[in-house]
C-alpha atoms as a PDB file:
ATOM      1  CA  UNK A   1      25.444  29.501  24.924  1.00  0.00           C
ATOM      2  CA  UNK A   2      29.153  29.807  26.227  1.00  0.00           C
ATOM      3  CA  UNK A   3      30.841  32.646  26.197  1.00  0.00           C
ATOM      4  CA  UNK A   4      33.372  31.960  23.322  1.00  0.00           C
ATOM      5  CA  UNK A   5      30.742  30.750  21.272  1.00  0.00           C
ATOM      6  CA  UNK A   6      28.932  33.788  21.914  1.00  0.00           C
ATOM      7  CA  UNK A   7      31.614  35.748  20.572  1.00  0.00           C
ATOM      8  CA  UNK A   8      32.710  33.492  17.737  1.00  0.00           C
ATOM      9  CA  UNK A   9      32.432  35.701  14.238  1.00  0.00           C
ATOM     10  CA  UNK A  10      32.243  32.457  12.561  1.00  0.00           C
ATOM     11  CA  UNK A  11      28.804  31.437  13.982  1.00  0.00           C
ATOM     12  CA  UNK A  12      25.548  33.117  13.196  1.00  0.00           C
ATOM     13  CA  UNK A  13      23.353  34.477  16.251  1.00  0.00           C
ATOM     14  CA  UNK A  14      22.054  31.319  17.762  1.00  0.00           C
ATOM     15  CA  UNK A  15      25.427  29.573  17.225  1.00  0.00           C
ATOM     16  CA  UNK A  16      24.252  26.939  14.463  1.00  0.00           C
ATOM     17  CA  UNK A  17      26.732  26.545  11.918  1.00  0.00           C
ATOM     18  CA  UNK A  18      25.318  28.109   8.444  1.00  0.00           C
ATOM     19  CA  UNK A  19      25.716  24.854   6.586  1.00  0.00           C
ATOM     20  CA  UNK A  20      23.874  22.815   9.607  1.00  0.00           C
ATOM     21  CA  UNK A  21      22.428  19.405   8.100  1.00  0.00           C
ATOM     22  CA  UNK A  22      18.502  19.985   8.956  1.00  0.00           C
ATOM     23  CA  UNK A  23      17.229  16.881  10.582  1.00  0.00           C
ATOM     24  CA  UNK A  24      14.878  14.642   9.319  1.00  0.00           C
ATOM     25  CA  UNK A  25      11.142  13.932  10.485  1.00  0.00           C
ATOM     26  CA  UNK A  26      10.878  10.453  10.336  1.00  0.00           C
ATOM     27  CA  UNK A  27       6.965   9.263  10.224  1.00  0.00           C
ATOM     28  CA  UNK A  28       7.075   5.480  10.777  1.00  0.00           C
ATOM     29  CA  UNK A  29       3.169   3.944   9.317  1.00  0.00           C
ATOM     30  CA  UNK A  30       2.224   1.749  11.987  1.00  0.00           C
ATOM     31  CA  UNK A  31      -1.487   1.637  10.742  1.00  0.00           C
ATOM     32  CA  UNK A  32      -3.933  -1.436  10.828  1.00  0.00           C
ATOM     33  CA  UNK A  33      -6.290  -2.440   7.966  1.00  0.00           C
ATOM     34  CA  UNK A  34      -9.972  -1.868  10.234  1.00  0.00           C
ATOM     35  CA  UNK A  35     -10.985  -5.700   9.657  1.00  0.00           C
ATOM     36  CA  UNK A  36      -7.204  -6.236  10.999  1.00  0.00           C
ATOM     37  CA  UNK A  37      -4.275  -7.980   9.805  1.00  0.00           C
ATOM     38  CA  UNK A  38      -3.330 -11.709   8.751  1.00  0.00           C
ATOM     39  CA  UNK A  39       0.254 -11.374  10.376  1.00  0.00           C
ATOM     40  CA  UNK A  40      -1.227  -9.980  13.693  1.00  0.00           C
ATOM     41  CA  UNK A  41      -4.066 -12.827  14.144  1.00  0.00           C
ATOM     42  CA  UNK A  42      -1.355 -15.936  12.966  1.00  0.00           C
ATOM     43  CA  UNK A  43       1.037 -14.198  16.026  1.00  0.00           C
ATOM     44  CA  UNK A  44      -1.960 -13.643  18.388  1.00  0.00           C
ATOM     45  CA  UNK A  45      -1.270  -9.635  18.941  1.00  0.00           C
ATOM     46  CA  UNK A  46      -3.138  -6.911  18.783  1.00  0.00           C
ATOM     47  CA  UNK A  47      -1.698  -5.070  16.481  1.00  0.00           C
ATOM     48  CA  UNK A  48       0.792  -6.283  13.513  1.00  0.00           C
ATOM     49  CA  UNK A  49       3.643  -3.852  14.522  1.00  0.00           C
ATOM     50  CA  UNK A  50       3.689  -5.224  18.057  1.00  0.00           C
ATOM     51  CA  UNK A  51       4.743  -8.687  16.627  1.00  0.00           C
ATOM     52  CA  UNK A  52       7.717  -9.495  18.836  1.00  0.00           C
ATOM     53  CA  UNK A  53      11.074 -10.735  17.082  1.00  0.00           C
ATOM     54  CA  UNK A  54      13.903 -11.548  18.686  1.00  0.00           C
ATOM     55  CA  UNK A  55      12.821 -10.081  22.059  1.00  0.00           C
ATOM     56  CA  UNK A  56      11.530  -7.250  20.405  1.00  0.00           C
ATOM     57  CA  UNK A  57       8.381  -5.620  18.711  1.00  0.00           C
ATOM     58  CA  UNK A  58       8.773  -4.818  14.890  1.00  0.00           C
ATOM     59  CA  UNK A  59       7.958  -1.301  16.066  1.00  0.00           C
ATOM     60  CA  UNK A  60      10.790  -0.848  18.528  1.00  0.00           C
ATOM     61  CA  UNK A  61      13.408  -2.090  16.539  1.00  0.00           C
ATOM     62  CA  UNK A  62      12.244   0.494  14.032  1.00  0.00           C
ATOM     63  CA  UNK A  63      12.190   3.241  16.225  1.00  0.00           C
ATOM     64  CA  UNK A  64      15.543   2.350  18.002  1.00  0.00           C
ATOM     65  CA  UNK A  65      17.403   2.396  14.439  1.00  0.00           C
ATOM     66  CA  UNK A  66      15.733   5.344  13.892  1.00  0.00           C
ATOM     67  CA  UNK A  67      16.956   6.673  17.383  1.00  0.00           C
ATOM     68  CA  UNK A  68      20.630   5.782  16.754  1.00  0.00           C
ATOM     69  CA  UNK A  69      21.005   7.583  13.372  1.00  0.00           C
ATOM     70  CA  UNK A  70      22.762  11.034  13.614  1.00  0.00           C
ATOM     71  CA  UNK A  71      20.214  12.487  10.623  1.00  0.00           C
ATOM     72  CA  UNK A  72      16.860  11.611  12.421  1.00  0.00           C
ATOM     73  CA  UNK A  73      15.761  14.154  14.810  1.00  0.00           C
ATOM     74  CA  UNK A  74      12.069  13.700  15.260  1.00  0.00           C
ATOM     75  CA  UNK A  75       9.935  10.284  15.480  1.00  0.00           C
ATOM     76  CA  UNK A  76       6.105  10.661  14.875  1.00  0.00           C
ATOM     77  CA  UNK A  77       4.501   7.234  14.615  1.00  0.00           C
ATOM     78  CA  UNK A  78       1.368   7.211  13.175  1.00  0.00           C
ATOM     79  CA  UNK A  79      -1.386   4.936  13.218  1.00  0.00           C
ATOM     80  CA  UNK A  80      -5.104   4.251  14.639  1.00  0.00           C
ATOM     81  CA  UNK A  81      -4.191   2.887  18.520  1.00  0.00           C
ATOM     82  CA  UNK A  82      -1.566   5.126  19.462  1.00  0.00           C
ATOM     83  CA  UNK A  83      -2.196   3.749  23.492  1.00  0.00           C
ATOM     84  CA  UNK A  84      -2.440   0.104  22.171  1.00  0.00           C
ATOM     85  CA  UNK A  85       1.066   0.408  19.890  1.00  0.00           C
ATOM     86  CA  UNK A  86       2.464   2.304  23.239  1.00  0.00           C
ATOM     87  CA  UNK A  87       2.646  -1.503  24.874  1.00  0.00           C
ATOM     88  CA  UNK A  88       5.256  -2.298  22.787  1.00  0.00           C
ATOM     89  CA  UNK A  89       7.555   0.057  23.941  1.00  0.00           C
ATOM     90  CA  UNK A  90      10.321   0.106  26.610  1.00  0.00           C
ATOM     91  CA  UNK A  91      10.180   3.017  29.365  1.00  0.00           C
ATOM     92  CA  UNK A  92      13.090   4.711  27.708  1.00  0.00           C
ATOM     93  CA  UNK A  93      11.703   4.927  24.462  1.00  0.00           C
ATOM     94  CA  UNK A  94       7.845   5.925  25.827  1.00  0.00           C
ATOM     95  CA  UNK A  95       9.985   8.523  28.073  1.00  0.00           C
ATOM     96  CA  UNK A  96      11.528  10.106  25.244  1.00  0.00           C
ATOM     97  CA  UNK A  97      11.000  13.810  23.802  1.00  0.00           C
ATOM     98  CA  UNK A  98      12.083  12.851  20.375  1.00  0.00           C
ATOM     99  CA  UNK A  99       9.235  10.506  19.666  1.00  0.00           C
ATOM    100  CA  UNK A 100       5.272  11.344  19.870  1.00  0.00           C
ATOM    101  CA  UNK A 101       2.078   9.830  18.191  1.00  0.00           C
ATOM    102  CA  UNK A 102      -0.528  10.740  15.828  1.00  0.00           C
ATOM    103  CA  UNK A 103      -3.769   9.696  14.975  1.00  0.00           C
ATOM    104  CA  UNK A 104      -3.786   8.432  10.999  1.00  0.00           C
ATOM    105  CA  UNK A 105      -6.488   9.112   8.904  1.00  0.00           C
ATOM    106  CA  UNK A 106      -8.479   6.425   6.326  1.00  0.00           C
ATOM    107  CA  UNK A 107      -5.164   6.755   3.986  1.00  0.00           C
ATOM    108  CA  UNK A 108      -1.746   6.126   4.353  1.00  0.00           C
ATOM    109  CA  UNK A 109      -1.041   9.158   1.838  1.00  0.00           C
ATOM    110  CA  UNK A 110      -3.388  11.201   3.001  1.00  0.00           C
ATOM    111  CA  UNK A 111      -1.932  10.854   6.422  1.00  0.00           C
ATOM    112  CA  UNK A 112       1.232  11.820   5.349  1.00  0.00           C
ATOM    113  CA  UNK A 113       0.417  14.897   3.577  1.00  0.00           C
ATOM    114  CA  UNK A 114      -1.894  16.769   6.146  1.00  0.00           C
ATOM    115  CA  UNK A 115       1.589  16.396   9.179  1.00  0.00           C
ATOM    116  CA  UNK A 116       4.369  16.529   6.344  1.00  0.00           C
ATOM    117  CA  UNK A 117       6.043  20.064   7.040  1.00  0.00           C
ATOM    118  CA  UNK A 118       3.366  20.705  10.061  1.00  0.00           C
ATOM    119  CA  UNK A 119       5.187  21.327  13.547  1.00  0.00           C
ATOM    120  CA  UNK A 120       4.539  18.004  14.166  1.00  0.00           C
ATOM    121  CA  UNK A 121       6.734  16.345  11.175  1.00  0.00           C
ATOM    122  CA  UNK A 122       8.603  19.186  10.184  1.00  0.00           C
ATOM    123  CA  UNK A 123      10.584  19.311   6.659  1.00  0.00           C
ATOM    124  CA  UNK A 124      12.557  16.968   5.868  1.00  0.00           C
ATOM    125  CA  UNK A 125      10.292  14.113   5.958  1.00  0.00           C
ATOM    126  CA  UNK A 126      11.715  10.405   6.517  1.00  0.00           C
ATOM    127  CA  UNK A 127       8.684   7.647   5.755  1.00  0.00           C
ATOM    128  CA  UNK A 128       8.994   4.291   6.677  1.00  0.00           C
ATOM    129  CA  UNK A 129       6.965   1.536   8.071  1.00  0.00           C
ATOM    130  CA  UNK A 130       6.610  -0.496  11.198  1.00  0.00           C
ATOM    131  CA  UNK A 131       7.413  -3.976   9.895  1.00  0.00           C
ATOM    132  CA  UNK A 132      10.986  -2.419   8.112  1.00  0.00           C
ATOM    133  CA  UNK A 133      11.738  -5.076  11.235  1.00  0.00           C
ATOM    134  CA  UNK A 134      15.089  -5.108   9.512  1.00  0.00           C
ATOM    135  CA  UNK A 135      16.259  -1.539   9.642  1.00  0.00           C
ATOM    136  CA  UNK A 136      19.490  -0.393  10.708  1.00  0.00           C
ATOM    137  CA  UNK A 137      21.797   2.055  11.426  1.00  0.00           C
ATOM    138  CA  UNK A 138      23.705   1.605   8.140  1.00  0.00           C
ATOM    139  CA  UNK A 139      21.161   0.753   5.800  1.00  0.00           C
ATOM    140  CA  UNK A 140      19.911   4.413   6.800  1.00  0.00           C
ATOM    141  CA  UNK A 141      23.340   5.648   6.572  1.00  0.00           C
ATOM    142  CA  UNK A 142      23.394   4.667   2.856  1.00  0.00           C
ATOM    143  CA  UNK A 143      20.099   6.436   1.962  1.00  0.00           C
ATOM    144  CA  UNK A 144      20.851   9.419   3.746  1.00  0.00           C
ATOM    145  CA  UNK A 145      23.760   9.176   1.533  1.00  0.00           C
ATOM    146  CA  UNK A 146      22.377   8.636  -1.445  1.00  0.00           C
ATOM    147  CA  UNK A 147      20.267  11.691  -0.952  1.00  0.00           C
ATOM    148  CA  UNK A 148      21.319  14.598  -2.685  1.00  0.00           C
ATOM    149  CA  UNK A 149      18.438  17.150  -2.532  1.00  0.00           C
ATOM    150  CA  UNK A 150      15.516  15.008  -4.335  1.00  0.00           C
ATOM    151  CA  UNK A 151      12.073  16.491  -3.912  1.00  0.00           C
ATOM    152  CA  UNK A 152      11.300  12.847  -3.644  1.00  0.00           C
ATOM    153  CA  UNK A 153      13.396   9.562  -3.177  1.00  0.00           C
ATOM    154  CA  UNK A 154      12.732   6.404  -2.605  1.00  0.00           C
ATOM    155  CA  UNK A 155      14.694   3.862  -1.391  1.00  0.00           C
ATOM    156  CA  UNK A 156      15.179   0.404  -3.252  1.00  0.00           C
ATOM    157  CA  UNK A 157      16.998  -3.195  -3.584  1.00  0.00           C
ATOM    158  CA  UNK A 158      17.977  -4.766  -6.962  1.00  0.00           C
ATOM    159  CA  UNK A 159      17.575  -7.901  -8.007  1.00  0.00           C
ATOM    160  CA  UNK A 160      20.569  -9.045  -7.768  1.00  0.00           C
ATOM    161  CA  UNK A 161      21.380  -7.790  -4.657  1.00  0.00           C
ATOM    162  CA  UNK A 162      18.749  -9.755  -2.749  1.00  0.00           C
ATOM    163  CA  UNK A 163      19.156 -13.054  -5.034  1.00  0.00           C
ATOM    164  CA  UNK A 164      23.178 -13.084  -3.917  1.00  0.00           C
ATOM    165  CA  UNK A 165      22.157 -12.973  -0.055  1.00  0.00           C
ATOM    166  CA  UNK A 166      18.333 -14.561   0.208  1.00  0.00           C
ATOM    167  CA  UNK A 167      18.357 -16.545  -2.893  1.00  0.00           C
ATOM    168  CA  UNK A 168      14.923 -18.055  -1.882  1.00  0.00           C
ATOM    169  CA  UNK A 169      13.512 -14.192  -0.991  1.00  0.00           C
ATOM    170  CA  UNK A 170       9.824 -13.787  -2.649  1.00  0.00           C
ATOM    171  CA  UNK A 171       9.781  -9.512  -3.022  1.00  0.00           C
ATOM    172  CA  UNK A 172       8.195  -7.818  -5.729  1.00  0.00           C
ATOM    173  CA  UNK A 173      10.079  -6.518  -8.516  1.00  0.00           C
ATOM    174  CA  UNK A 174       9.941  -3.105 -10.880  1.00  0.00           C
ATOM    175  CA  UNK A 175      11.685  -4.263 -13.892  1.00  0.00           C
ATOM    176  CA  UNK A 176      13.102  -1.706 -15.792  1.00  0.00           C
ATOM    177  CA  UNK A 177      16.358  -1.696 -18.455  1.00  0.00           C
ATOM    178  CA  UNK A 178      19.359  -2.792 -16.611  1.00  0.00           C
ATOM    179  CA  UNK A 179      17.476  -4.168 -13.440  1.00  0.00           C
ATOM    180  CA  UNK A 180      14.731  -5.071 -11.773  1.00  0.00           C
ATOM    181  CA  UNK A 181      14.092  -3.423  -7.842  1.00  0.00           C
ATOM    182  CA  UNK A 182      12.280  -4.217  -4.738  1.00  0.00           C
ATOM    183  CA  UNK A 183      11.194  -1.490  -2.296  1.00  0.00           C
ATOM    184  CA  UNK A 184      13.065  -0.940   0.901  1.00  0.00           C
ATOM    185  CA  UNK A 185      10.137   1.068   2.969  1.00  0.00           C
ATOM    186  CA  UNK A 186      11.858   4.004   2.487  1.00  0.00           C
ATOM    187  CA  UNK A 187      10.521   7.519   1.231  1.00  0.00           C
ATOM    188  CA  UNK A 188      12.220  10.866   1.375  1.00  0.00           C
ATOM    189  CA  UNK A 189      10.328  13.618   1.076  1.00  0.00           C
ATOM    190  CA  UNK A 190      12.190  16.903   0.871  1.00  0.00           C
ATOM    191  CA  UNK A 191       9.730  20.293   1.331  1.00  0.00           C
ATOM    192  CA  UNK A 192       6.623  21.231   0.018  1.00  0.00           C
ATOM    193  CA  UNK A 193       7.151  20.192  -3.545  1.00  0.00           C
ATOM    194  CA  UNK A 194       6.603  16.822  -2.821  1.00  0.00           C
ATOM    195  CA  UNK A 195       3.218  17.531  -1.913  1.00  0.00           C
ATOM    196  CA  UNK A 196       2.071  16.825  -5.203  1.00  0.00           C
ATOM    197  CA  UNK A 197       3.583  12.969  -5.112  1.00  0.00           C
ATOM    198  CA  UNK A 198       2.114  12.229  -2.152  1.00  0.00           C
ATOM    199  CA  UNK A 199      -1.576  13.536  -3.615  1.00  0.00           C
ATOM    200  CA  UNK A 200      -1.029  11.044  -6.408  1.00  0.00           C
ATOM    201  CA  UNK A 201      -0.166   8.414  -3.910  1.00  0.00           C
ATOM    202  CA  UNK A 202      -3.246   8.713  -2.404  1.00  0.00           C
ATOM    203  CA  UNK A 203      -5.275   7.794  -5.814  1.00  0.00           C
ATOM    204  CA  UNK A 204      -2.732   4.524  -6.574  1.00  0.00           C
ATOM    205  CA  UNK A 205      -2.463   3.073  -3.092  1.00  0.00           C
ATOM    206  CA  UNK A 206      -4.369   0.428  -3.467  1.00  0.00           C
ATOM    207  CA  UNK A 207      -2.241  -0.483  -6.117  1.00  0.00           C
ATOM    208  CA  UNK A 208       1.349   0.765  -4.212  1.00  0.00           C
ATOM    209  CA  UNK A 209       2.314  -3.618  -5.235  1.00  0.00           C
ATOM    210  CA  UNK A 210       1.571  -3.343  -9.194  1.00  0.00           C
ATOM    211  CA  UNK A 211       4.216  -1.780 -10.427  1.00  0.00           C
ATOM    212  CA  UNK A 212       3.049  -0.935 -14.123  1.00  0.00           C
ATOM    213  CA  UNK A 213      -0.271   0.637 -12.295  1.00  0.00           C
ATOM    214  CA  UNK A 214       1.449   2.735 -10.525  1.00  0.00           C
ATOM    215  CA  UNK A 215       3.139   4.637 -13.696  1.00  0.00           C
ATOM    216  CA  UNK A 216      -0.517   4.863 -15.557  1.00  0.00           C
ATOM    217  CA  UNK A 217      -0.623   8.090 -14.677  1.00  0.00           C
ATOM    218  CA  UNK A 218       2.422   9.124 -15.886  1.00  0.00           C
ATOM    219  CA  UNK A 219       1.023   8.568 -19.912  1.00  0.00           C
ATOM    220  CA  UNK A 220       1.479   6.070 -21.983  1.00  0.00           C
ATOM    221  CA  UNK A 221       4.575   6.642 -23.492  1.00  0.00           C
ATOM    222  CA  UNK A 222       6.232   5.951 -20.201  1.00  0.00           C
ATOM    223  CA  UNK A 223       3.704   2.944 -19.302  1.00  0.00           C
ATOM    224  CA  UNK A 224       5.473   1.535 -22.496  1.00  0.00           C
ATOM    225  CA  UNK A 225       8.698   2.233 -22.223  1.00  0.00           C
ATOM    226  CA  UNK A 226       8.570   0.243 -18.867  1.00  0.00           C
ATOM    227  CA  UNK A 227       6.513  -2.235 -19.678  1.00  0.00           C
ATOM    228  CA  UNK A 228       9.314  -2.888 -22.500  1.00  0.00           C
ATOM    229  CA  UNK A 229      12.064  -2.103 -20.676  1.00  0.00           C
ATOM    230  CA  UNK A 230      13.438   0.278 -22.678  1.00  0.00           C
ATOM    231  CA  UNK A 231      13.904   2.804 -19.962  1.00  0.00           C
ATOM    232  CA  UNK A 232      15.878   2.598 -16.762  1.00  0.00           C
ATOM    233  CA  UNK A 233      14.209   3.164 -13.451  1.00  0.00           C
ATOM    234  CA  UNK A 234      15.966   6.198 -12.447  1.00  0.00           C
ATOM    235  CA  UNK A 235      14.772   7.889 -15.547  1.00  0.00           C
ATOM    236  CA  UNK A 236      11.523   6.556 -15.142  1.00  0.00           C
ATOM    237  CA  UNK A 237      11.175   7.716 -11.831  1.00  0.00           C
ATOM    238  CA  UNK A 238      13.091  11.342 -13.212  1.00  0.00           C
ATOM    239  CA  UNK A 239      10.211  11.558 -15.832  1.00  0.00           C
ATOM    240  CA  UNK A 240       7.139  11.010 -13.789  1.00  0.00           C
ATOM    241  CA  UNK A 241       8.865  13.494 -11.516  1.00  0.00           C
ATOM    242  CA  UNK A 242       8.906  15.878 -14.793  1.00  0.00           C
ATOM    243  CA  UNK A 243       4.946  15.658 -14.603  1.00  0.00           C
ATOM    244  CA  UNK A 244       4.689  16.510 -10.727  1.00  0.00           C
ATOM    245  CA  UNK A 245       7.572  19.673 -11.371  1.00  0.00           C
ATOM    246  CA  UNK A 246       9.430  17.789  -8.776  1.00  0.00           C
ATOM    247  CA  UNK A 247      13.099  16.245  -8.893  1.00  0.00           C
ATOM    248  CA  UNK A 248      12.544  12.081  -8.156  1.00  0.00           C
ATOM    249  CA  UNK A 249      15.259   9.391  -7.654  1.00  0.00           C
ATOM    250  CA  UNK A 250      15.384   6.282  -6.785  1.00  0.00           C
ATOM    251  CA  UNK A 251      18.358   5.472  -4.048  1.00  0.00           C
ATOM    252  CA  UNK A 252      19.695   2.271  -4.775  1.00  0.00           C
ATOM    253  CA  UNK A 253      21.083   0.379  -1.344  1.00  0.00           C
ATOM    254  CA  UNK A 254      23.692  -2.578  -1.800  1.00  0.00           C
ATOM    255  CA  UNK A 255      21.890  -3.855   1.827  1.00  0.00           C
ATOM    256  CA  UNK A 256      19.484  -7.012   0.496  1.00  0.00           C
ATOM    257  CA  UNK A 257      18.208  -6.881   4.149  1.00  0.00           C
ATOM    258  CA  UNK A 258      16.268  -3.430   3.070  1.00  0.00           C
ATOM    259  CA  UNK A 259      14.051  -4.726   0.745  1.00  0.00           C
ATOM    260  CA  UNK A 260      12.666  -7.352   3.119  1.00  0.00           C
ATOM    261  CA  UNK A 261       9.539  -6.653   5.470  1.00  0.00           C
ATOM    262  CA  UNK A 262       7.149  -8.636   7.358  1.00  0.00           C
ATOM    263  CA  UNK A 263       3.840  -9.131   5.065  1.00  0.00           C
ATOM    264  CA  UNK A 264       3.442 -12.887   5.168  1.00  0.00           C
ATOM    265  CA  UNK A 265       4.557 -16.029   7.500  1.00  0.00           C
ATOM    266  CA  UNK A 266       7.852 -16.433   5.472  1.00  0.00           C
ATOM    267  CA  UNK A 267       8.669 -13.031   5.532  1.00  0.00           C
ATOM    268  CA  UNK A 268       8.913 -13.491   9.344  1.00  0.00           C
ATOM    269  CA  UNK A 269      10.485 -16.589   9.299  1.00  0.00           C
ATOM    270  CA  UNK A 270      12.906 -14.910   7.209  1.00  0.00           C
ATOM    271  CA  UNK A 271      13.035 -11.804   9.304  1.00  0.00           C
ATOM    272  CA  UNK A 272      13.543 -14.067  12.520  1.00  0.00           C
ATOM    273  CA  UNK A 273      16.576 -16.293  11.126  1.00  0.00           C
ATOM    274  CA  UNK A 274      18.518 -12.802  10.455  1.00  0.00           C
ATOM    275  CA  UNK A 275      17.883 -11.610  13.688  1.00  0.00           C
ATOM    276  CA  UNK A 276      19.149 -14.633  15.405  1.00  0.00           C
ATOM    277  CA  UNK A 277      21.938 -14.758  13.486  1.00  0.00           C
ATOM    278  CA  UNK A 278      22.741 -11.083  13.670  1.00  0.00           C
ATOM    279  CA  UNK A 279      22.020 -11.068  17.564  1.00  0.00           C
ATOM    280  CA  UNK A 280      23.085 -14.711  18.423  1.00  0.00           C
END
């Protein structure tokens, strides 16, 4: 520590500013069904997140965006093959101190919960996936702005977002009154209170695509009011938090490019006509 900041009344002992931002833990899901992956066999790679686009593996251009943004301050990557997924990276990245592997287990939920707030991922937790091939710096800018303390967030497109820029774009939709949303791979998981979403995670992941599914749970009354559309998805998602006794959000990004990942042969196609555009 310098001197004057040493001696500055305005800083605390350490010299961290009181109102510091606390940096985010992001765990990217690089895991592998065990009987493998359609994507990886059709592009003749071991492993689906070391499908190269672009000049690059899925999995490095998530980490790198990850890398750039000013709120991340740990990468854990976690998945099965930690040495196999560790051939898809440059030296600079496999050099770094920021990033490190772990070993999943069976589920991607239970995964999560036994490193979220660990030394490993500490608190704030960042979840997002290794074929979010799409990622940026500024789609991440707009979630970490669209945070505002949630126990949980998630991160999603609408409708009519995607339909302006990829008209042809096959996503899944939540319809809810005033909108229907696609997922953007991205989870925010705040301290220990979200413990209890990602435990419920764990008994709907198999059905993380089926949007009315994953609200049975939640009652009937609310499986209604979706299923009729007479509720909006942020109070939706603000009731089934009401269950858990945890504040949840959606954050709704005006980037179309979010809500698209690499799960089938279009998706790529799609995936690798942005990139070429984007990187010429």
């Amino acid at each position: 520590m310098s001197v004057l900041a040493a001696n500055d009344p305005a800083l605390p002992v350490g010299g961290a500013p009181t109102d510091a931002k606390p940096l985010w833990t992001a765990i990217i899901l690089a895991g592998q069904r065990p009987e493998g992956d359609p994507m990886a066999v059709h592009c003749d790679v071991p492993h689906k997140a070391l499908i190269e686009i672009a000049g690059q593996s899925m999995l490095e251009r998530v980490t790198r965006a990850l890398m750039a943004s000013s709120d991340v301050g740990k990468i854990v990557i976690m998945t099965q093959s930690p040495e196999t997924l560790k051939t898809g990276f440059a030296a600079d990245l496999l050099e770094s101190d920021k990033i490190s592997f772990i070993v999943s287990n069976d589920g991607i939920a239970a995964s999560i919960h036994e490193v979220a707030g660990s030394a490993v991922a500490p608190w704030p937790v960042l979840v997002t996936t290794a074929d979010n091939a799409l990622l940026t710096t500024a789609i991440l800018d707009g979630f970490f702005l669209g945070y505002t303390g949630q126990d949980v967030a998630v991160g999603v497109v609408e409708r009519k977002t995607m339909l302006a820029a990829y008209p042809d774009a096959k996503r899944t939709w939540l319809k809810f009154r005033g909108g229907a949303y696609s997922g953007a791979n991205l989870f925010a998981l705040h301290n220990a209170a979200a413990k209890p979403a990602l435990a419920l995670w764990a008994t709907v992941e198999q059905d993380r695509k089926k949007g009315w599914k994953l609200l049975f749970p939640f009652g009937p009354w609310l499986l209604l009011r979706a299923i009729t559309r007479t509720i909006s998805f942020k109070n939706a998602m603000g009731a089934a938090g009401q269950r858990l006794l945890l504040r949840a959000e959606p954050i709704i990004l005006p980037f179309a490019e979010a809500a698209i990942d690499v799960d089938k042969q279009s998706d790529l196609e799609l995936v690798t006509s942005i990139l070429e555009k984007r990187y010429g």
